[in-house]
C-alpha atoms as a PDB file:
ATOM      1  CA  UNK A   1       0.000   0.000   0.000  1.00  0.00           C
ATOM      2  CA  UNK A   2       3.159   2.522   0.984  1.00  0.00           C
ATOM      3  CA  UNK A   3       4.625   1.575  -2.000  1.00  0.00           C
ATOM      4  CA  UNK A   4       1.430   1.839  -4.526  1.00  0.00           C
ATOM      5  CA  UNK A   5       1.242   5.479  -2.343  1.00  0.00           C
ATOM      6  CA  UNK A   6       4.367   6.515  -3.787  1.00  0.00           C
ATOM      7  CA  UNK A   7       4.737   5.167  -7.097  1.00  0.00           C
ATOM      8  CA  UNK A   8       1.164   7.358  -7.062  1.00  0.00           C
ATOM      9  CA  UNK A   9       2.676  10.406  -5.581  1.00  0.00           C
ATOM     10  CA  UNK A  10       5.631  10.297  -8.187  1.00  0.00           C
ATOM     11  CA  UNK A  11       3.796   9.761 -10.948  1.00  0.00           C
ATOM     12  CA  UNK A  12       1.597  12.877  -9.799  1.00  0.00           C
ATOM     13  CA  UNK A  13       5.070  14.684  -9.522  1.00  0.00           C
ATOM     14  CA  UNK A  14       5.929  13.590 -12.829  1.00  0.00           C
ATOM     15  CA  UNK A  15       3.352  15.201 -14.697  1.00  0.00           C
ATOM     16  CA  UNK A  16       3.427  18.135 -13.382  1.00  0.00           C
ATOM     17  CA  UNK A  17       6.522  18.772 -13.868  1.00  0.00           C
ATOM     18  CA  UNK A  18       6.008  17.942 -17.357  1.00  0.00           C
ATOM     19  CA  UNK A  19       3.379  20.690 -17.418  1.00  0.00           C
ATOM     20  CA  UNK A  20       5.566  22.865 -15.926  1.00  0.00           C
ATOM     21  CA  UNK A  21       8.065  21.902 -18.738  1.00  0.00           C
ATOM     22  CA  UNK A  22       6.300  22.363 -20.853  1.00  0.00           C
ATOM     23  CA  UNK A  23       4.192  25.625 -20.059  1.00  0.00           C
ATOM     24  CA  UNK A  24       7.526  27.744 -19.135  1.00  0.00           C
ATOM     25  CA  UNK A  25       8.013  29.905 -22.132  1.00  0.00           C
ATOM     26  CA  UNK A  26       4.106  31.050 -21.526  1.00  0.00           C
ATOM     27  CA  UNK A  27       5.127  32.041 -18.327  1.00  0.00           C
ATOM     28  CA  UNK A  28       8.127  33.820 -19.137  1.00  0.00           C
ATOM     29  CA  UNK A  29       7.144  35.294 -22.558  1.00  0.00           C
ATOM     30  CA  UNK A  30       4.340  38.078 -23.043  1.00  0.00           C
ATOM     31  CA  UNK A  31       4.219  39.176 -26.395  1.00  0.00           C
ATOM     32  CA  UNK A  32       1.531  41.774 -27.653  1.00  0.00           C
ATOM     33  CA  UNK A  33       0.521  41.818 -30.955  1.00  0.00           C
ATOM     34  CA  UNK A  34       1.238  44.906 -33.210  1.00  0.00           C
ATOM     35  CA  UNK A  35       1.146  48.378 -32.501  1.00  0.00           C
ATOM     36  CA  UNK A  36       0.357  49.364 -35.707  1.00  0.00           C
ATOM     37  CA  UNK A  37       1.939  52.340 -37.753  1.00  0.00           C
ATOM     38  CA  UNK A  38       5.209  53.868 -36.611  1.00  0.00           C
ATOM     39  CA  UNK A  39       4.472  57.290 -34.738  1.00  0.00           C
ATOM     40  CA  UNK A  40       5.613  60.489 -36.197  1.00  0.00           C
ATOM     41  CA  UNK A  41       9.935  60.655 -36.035  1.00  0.00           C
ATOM     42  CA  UNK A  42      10.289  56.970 -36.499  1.00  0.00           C
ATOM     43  CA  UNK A  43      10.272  54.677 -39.285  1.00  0.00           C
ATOM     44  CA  UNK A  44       9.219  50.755 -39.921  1.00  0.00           C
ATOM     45  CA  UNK A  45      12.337  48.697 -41.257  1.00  0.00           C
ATOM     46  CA  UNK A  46      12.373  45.012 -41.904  1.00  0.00           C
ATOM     47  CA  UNK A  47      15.334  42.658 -40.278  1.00  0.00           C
ATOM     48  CA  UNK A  48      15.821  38.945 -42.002  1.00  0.00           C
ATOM     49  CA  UNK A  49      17.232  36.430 -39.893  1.00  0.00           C
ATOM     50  CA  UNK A  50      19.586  33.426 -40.711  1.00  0.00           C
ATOM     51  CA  UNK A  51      16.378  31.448 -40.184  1.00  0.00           C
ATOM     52  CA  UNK A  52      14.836  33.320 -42.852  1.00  0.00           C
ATOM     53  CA  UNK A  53      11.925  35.387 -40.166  1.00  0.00           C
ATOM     54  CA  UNK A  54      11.219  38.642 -41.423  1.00  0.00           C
ATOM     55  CA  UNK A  55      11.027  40.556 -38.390  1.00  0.00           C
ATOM     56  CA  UNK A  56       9.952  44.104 -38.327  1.00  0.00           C
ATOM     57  CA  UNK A  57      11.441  47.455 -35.926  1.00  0.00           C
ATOM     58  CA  UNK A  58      11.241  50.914 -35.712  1.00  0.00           C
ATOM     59  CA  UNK A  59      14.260  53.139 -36.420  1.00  0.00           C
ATOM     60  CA  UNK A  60      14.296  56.644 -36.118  1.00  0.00           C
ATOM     61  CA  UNK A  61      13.937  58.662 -39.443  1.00  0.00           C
ATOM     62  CA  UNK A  62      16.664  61.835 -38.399  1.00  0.00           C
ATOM     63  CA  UNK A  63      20.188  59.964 -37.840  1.00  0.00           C
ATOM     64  CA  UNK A  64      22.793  61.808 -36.687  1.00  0.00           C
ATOM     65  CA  UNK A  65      26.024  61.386 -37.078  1.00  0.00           C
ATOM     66  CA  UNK A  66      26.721  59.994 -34.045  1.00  0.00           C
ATOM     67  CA  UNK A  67      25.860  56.764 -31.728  1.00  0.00           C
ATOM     68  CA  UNK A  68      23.293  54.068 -32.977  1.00  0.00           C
ATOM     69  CA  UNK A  69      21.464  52.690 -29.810  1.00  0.00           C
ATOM     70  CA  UNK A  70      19.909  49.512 -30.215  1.00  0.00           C
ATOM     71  CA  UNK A  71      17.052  48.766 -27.627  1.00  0.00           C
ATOM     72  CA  UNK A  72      16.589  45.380 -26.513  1.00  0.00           C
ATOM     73  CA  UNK A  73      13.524  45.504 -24.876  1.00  0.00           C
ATOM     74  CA  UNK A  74      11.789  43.205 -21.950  1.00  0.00           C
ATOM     75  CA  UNK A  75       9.913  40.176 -21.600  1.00  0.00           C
ATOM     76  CA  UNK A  76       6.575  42.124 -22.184  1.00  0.00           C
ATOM     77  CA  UNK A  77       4.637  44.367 -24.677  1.00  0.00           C
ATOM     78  CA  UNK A  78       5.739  45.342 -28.018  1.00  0.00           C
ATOM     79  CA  UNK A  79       8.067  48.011 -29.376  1.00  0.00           C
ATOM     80  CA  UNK A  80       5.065  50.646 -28.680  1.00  0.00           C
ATOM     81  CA  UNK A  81       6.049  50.280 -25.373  1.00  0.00           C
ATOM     82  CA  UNK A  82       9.645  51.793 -25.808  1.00  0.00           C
ATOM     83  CA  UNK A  83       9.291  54.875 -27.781  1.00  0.00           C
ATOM     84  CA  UNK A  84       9.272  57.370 -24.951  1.00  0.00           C
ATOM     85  CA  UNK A  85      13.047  55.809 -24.437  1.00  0.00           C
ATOM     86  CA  UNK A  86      13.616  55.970 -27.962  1.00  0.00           C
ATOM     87  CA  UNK A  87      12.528  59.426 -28.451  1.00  0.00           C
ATOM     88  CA  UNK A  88      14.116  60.722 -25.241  1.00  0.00           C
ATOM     89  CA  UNK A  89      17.034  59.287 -26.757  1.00  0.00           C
ATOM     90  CA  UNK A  90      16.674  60.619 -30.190  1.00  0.00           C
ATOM     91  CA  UNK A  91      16.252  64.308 -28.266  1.00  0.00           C
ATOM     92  CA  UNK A  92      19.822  64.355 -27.275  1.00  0.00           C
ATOM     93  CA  UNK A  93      21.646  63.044 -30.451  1.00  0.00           C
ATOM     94  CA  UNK A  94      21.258  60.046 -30.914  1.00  0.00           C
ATOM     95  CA  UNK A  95      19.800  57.363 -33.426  1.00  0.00           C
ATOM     96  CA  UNK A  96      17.800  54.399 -32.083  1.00  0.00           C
ATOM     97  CA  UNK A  97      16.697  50.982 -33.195  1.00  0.00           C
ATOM     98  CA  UNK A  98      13.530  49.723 -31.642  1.00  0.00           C
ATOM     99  CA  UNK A  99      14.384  46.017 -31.608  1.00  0.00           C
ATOM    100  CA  UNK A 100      11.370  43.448 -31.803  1.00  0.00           C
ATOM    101  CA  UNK A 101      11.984  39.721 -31.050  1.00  0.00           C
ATOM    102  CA  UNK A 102      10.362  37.351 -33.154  1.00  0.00           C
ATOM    103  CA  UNK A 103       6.451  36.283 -32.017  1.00  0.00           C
ATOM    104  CA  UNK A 104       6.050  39.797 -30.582  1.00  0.00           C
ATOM    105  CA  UNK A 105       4.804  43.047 -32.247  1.00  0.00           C
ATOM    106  CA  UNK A 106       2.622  40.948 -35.060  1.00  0.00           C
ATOM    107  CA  UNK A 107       6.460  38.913 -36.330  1.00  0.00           C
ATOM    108  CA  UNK A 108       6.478  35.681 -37.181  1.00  0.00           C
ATOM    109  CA  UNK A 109       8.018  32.685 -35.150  1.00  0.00           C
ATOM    110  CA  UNK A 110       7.675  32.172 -31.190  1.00  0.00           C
ATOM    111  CA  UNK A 111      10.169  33.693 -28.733  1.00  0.00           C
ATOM    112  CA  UNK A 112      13.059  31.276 -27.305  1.00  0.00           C
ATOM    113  CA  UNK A 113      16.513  31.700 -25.587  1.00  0.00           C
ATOM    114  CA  UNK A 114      18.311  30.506 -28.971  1.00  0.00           C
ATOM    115  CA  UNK A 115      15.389  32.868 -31.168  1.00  0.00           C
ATOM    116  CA  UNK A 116      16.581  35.921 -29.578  1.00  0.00           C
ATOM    117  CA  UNK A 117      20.118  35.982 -29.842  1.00  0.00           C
ATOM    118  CA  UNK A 118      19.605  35.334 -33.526  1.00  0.00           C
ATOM    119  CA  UNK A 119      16.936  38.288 -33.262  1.00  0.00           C
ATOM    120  CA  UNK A 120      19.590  40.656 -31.407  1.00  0.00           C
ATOM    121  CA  UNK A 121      22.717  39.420 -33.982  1.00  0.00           C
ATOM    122  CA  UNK A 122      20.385  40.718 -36.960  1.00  0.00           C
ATOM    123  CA  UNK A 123      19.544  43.529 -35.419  1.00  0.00           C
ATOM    124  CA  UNK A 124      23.241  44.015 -35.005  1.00  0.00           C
ATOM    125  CA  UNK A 125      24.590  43.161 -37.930  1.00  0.00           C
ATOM    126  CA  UNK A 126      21.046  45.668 -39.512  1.00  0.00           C
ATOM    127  CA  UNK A 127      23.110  48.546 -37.311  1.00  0.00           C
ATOM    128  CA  UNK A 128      26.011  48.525 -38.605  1.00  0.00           C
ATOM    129  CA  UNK A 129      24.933  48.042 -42.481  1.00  0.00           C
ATOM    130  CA  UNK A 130      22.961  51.720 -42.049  1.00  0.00           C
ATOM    131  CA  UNK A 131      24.964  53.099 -39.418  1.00  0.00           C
ATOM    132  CA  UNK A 132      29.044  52.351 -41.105  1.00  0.00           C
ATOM    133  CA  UNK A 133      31.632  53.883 -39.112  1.00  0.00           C
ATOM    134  CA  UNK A 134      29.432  54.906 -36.282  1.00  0.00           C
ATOM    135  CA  UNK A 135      29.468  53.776 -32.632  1.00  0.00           C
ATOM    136  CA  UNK A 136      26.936  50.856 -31.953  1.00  0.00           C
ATOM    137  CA  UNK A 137      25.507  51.153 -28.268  1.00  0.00           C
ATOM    138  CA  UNK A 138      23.055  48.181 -26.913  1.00  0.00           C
ATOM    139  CA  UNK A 139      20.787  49.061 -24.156  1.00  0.00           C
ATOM    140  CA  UNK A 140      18.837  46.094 -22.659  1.00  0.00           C
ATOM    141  CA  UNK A 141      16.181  46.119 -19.911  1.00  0.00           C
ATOM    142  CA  UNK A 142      15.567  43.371 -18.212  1.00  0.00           C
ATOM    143  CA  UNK A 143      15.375  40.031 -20.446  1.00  0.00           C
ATOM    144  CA  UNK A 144      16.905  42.121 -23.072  1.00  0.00           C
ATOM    145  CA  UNK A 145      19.776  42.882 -20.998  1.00  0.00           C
ATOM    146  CA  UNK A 146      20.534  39.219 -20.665  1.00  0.00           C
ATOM    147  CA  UNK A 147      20.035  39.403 -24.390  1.00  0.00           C
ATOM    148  CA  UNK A 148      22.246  42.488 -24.889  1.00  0.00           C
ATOM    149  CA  UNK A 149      25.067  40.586 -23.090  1.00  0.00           C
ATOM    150  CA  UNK A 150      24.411  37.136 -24.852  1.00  0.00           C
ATOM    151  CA  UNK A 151      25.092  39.615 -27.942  1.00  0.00           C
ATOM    152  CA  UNK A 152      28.407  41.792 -26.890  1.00  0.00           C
ATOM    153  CA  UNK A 153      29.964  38.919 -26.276  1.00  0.00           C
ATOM    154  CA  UNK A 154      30.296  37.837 -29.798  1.00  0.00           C
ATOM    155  CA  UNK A 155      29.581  41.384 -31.113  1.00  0.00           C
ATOM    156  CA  UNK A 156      31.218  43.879 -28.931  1.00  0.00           C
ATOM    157  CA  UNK A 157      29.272  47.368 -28.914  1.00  0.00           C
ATOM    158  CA  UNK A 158      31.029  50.531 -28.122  1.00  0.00           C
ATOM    159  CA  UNK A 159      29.157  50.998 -24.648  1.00  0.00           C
ATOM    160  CA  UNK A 160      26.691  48.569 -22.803  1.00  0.00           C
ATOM    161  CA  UNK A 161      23.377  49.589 -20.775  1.00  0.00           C
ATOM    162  CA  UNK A 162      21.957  47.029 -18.823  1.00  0.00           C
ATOM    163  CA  UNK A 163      18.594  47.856 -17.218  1.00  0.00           C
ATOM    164  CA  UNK A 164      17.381  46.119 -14.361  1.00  0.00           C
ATOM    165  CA  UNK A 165      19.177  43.172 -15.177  1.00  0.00           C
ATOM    166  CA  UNK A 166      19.081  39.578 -13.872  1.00  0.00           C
ATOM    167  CA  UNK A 167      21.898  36.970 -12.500  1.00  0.00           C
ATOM    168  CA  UNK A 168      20.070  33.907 -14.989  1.00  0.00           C
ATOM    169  CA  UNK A 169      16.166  33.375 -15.355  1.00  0.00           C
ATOM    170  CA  UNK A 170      16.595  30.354 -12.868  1.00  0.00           C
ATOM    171  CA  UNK A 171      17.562  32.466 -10.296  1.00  0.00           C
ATOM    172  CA  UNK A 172      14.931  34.729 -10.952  1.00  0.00           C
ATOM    173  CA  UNK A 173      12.443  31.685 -10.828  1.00  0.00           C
ATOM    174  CA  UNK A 174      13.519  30.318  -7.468  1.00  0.00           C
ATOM    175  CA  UNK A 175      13.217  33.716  -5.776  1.00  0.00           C
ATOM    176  CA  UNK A 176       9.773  33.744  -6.818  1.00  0.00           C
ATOM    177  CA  UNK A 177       8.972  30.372  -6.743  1.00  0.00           C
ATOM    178  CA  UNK A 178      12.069  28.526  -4.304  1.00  0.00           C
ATOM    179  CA  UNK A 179      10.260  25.067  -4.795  1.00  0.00           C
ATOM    180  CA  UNK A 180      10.865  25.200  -8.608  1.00  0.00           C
ATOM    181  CA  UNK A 181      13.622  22.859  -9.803  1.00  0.00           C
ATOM    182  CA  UNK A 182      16.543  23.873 -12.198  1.00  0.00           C
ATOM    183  CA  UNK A 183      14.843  21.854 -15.344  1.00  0.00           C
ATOM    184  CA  UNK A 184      12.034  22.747 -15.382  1.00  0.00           C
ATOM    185  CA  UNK A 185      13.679  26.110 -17.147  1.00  0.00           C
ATOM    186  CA  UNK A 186      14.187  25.872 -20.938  1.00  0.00           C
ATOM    187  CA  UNK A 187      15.544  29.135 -21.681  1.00  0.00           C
ATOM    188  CA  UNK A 188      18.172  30.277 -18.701  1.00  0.00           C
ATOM    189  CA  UNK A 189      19.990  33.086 -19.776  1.00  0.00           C
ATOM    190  CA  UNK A 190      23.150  33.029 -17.268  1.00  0.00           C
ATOM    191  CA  UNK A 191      24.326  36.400 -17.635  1.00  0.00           C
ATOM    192  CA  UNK A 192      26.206  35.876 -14.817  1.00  0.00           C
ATOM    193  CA  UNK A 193      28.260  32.975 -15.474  1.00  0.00           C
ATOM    194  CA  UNK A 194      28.900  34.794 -18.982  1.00  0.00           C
ATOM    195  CA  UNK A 195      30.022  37.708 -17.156  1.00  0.00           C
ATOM    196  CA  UNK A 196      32.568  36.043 -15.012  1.00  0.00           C
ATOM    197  CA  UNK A 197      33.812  34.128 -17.963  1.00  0.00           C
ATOM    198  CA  UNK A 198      34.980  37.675 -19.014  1.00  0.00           C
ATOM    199  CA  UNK A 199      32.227  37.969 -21.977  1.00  0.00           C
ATOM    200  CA  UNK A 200      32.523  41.796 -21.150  1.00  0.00           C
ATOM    201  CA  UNK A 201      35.641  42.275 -20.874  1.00  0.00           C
ATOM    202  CA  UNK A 202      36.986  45.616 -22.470  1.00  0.00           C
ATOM    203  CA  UNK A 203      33.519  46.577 -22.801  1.00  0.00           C
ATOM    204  CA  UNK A 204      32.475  49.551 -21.249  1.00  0.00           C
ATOM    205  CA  UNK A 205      29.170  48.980 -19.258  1.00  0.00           C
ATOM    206  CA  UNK A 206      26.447  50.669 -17.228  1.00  0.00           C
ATOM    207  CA  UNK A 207      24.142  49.105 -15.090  1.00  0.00           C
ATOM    208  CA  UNK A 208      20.501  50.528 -13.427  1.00  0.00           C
ATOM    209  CA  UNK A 209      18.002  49.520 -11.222  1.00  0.00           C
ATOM    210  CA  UNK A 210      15.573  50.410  -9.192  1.00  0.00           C
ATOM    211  CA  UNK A 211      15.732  49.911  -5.651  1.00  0.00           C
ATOM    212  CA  UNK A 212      12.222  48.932  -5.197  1.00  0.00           C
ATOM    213  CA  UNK A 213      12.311  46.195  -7.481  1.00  0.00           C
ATOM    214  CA  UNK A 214       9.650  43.384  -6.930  1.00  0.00           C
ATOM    215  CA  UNK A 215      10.245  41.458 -10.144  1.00  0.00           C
ATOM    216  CA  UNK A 216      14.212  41.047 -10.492  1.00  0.00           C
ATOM    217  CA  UNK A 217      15.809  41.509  -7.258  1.00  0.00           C
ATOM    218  CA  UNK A 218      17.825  44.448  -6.883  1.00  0.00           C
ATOM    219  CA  UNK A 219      20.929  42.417  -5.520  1.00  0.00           C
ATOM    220  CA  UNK A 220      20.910  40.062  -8.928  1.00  0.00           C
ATOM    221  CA  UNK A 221      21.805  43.647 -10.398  1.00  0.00           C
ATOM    222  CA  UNK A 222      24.066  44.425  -8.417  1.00  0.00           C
ATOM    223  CA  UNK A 223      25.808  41.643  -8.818  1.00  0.00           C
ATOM    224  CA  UNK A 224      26.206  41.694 -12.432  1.00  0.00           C
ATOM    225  CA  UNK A 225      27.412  45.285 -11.941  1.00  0.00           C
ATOM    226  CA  UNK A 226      30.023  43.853  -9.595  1.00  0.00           C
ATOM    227  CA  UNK A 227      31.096  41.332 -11.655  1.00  0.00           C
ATOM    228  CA  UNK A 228      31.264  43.660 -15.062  1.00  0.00           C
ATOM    229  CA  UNK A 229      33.223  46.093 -13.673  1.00  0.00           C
ATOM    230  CA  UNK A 230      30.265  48.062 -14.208  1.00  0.00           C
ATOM    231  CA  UNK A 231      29.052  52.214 -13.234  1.00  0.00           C
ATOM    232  CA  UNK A 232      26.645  51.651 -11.222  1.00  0.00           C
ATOM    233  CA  UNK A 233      23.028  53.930 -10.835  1.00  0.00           C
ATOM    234  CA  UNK A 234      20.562  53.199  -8.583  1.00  0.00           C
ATOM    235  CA  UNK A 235      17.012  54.387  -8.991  1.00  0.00           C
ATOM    236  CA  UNK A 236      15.730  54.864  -5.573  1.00  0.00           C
ATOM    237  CA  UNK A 237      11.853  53.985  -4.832  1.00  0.00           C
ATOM    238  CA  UNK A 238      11.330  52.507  -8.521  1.00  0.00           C
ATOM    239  CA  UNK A 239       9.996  49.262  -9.242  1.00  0.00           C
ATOM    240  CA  UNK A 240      10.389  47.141 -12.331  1.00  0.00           C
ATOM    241  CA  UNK A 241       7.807  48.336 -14.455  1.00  0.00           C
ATOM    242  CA  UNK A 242       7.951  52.071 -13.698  1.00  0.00           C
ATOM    243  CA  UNK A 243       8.271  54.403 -16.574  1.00  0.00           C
ATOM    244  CA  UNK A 244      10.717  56.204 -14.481  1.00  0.00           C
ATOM    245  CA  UNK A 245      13.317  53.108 -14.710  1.00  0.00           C
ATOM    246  CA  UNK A 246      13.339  54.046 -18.772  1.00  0.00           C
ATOM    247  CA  UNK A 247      12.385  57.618 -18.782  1.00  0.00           C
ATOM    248  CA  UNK A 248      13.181  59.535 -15.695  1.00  0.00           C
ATOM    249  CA  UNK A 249      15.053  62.543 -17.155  1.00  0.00           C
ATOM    250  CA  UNK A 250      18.070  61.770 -14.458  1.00  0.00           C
ATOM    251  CA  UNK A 251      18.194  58.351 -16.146  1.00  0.00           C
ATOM    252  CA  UNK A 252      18.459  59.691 -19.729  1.00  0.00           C
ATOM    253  CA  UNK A 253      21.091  62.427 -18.319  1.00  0.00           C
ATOM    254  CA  UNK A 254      23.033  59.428 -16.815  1.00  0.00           C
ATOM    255  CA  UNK A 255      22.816  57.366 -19.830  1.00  0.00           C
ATOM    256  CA  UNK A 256      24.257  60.610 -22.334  1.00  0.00           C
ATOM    257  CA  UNK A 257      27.223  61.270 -19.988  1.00  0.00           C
ATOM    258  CA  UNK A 258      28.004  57.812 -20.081  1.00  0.00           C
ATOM    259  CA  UNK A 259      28.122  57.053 -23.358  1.00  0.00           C
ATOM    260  CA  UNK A 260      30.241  60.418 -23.677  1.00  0.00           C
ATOM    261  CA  UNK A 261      32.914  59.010 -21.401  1.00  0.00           C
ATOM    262  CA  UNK A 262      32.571  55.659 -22.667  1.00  0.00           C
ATOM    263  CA  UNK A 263      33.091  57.048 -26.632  1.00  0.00           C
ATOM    264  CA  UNK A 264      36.496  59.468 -24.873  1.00  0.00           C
ATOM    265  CA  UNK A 265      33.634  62.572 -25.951  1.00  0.00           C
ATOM    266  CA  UNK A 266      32.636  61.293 -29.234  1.00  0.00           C
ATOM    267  CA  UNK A 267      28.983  61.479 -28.719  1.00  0.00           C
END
């Protein structure tokens, strides 16, 4: 009877972590669907993978002559959600690329660790083709920092913003849910262990967060600050999802003077 109790139990076990297997890109991917039409300042340009996805992006119709940022956005939403950064941006000098992983924003395909850096590589590789000569900045926030340093480590960018950024998404996952075993994570995103592995090294790199963070923990960014070698700017009373961690003009001004050191004044 113990026995037929427990072969019960860990078949109950089994399944569910199958389902949880199974189900963990839903709960770590949130795409929204198109936004439509660019807005006024920014243009719709179309990326083609190595896979052969046609992914659209926004870039911003006025480039300068200086820095190309390419925004990596989070886990959520669609590029709609990051013009007020891009615009800000665009305001003091410089151009921006609205990235837009594949299955979000109306593209084809469905997101995955693997999916993304292939996303972030075109969108590199895009940069550079309309931007030659010019300094190539990456600012990530959030899943698209981990992105953003998947990225500079095999495509170095002249200066590295990591927003809010994680350790790995299994860390993430046991702070929020501690019972949760490594597996059941298909996509894990160790920014961390590519960090100490010296993925950044000679890179230039700011990191932010806010200090009320209830999504990433505020000491996961730290840490990667620690271990990059990073500048460090601390947000206080934001959480994750507050427009002031993007937007806050204090950010923006941190984010200029950065990439001005960063560049020896070339920005």
């Amino acid at each position: 009877m113990r026995i037929a109790t427990l072969v019960g139990a860990v078949g109950v076990l089994a399944v569910l972590a199958l389902i949880g297997w199974s189900q963990q890109r839903r709960l770590l991917y949130f795409p929204e669907p198109s936004p439509g039409s660019p807005p006024s300042g920014w243009r719709e340009v179309t990326l083609v993978t190595n896979d052969r996805l046609e992914l659209t992006a926004w870039q911003t119709v006025d480039e300068p002559e200086g820095p190309l940022v390419i925004i990596f956005p989070g886990n959520a939403g669609n590029r709609a959600g990051r013009v007020a950064l891009g615009d800000a941006l665009a305001a003091r000098g410089f151009g921006v690329l609205l990235v837009e992983y594949r299955g979000y924003g109306g593209n084809p395909g469905h997101p995955t660790e693997a999916g993304l850096a292939e996303d972030a590589a075109t969108a590199a590789r895009f940069a550079r083709s309309v931007a030659p000569g010019r300094p190539i900045v990456y600012y990530g926030e959030s899943l698209g920092a981990a992105v953003a340093v998947g990225l500079a480590m095999d495509m170095p960018p002249a200066a590295l913003i990591l927003g809010s950024p994680f350790t790995s998404v299994v860390d993430v996952g046991r702070h929020h849910y501690p019972w949760a075993p490594a597996f059941l994570f298909r996509d894990s995103y160790p920014s961390l262990a590519r960090v100490e592995a010296g993925g950044l090294d000679g890179v230039p790199v700011l990191v932010t967060a806010g200090s009320a963070d209830t999504v990433v923990p505020f000491e996961q960014s730290r840490a990667i600050a620690d271990a990059s070698g990073a500048e460090w700017y601390e947000v206080p009373g934001v959480d994750h999802n507050d427009p002031a961690i993007r937007s806050a003009p204090t950010l923006l001004d941190r984010f200029v003077e950065f990439i001005d050191r960063a560049l020896g004044g070339a920005s």
